[in-house]
Protein backbone atom coordinates (compact mmCIF):
# COMPACT_ATOMS: atom_id res chain seq x y z
CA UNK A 1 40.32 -14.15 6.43
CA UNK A 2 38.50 -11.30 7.65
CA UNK A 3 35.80 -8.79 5.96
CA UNK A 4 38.66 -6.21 5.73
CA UNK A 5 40.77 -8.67 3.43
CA UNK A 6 37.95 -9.13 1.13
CA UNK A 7 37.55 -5.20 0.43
CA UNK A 8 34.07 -4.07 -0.08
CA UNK A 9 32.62 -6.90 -2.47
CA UNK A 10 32.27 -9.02 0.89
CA UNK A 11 29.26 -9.83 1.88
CA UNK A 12 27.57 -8.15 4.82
CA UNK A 13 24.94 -10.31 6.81
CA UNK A 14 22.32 -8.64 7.86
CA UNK A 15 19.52 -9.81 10.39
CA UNK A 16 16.16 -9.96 9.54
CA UNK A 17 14.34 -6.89 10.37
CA UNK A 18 11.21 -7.30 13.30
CA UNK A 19 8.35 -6.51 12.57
CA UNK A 20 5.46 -5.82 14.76
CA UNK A 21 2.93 -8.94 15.05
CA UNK A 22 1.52 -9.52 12.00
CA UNK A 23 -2.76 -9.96 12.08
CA UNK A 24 -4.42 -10.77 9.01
CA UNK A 25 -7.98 -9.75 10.41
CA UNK A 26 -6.62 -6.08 10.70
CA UNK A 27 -8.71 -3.14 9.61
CA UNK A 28 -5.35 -1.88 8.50
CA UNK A 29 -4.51 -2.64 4.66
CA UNK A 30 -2.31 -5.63 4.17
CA UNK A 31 1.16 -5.39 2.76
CA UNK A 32 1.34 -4.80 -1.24
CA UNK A 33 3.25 -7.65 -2.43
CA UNK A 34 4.73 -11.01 -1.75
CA UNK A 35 3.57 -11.89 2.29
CA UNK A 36 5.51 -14.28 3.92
CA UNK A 37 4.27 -15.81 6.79
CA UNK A 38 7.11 -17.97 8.33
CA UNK A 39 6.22 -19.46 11.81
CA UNK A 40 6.48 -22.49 14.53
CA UNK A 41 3.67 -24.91 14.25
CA UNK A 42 0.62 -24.24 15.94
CA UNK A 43 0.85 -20.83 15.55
CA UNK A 44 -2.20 -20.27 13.08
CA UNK A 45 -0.69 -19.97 10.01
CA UNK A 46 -3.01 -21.99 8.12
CA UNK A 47 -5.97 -19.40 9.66
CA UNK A 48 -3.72 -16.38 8.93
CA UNK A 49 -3.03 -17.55 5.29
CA UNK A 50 -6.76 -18.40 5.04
CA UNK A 51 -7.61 -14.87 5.84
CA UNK A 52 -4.97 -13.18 3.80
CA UNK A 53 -6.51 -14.82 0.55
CA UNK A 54 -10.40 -13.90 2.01
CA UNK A 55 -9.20 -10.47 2.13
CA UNK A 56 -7.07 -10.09 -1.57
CA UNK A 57 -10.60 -12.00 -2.73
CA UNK A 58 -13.15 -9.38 -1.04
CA UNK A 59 -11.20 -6.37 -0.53
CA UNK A 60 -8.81 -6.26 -3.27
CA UNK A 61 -11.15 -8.25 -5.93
CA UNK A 62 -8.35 -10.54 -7.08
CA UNK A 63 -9.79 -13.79 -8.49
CA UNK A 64 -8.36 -16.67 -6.82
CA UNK A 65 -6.52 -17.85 -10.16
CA UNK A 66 -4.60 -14.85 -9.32
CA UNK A 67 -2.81 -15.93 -5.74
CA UNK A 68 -0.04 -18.68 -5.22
CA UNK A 69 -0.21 -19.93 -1.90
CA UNK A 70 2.25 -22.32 -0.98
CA UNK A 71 3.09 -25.03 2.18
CA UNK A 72 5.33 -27.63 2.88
CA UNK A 73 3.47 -30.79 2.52
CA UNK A 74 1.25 -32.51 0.43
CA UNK A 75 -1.29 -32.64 3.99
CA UNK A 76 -0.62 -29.17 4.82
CA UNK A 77 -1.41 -28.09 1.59
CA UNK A 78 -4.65 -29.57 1.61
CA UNK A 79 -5.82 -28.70 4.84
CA UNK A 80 -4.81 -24.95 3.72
CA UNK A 81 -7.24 -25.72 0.35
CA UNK A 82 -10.14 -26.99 2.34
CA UNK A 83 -9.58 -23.89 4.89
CA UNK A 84 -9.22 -21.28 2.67
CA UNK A 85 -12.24 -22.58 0.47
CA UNK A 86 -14.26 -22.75 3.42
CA UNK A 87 -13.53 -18.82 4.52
CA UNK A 88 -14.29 -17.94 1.19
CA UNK A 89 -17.64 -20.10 1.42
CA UNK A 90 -18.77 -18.80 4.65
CA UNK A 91 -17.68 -14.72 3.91
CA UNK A 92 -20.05 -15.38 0.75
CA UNK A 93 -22.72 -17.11 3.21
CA UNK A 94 -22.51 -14.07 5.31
CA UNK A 95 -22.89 -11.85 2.47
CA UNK A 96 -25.82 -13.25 0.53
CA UNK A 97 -27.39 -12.88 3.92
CA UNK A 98 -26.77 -10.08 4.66
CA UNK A 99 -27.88 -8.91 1.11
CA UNK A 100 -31.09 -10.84 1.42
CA UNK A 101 -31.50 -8.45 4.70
CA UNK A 102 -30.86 -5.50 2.73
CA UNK A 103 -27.49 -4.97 4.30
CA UNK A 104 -24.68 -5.87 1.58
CA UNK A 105 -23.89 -4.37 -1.34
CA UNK A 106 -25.46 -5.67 -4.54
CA UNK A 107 -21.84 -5.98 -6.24
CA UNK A 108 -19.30 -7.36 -4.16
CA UNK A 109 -16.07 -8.87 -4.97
CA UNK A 110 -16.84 -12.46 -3.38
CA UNK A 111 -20.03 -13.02 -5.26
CA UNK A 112 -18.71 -11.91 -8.10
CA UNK A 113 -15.66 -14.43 -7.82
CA UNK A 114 -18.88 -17.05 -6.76
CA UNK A 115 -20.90 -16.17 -9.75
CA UNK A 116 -17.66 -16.23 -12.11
CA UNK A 117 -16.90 -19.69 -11.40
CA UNK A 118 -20.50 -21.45 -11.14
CA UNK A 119 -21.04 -19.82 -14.88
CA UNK A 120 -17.12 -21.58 -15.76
């Protein structure tokens, strides 16, 4: 049977579309939307997942109540918890430092998060 025979209600497969190397540490404004990050192992998609969620935290002030992350495995799953709850540790680190030098803002979408659940 061929795609002819079928008439236009046949489906048409279509290859998935390239796109240029994606880098989650961009300056560049990530994607609006579902992200799907789809590679081989050992590729650093725990770290670019990790900084995807560090980013929708700080830049886009989502609370983290507000993301679905999801991995294979029970393991991989909790590796990416303890990652991504470390960037967001460290990025808060960074900031209160930087704050207590005078350099961060005094309202900043991290802390806030911080403050937000320590008060829960």
């Amino acid at each position: 049977m061929s795609a002819e025979s079928l008439g236009s209600a046949a489906p048409v497969y279509a290859p998935p579309t390239p796109v240029a190397a994606f880098d989650a540490t961009s300056p560049e404004p990530l994607p609006a939307g579902v992200t799907m990050l789809e590679a081989s192992a050992g590729t650093g998609k725990t770290y670019g997942i990790a900084s995807i969620v560090l980013r929708l935290v700080a830049e886009e002030g989502l609370r983290i109540e507000e993301l679905l992350v999801v991995t294979f495995t029970e393991a991989a799953t909790a590796e990416l918890r303890d990652r991504i709850r470390r960037r967001l540790r460290d990025a808060h680190g960074l900031l209160v430092g930087a704050r207590v030098a005078g350099a961060a803002p005094a309202d900043d979408p991290v802390a806030r998060h911080d403050a937000a659940a320590r008060a829960a």
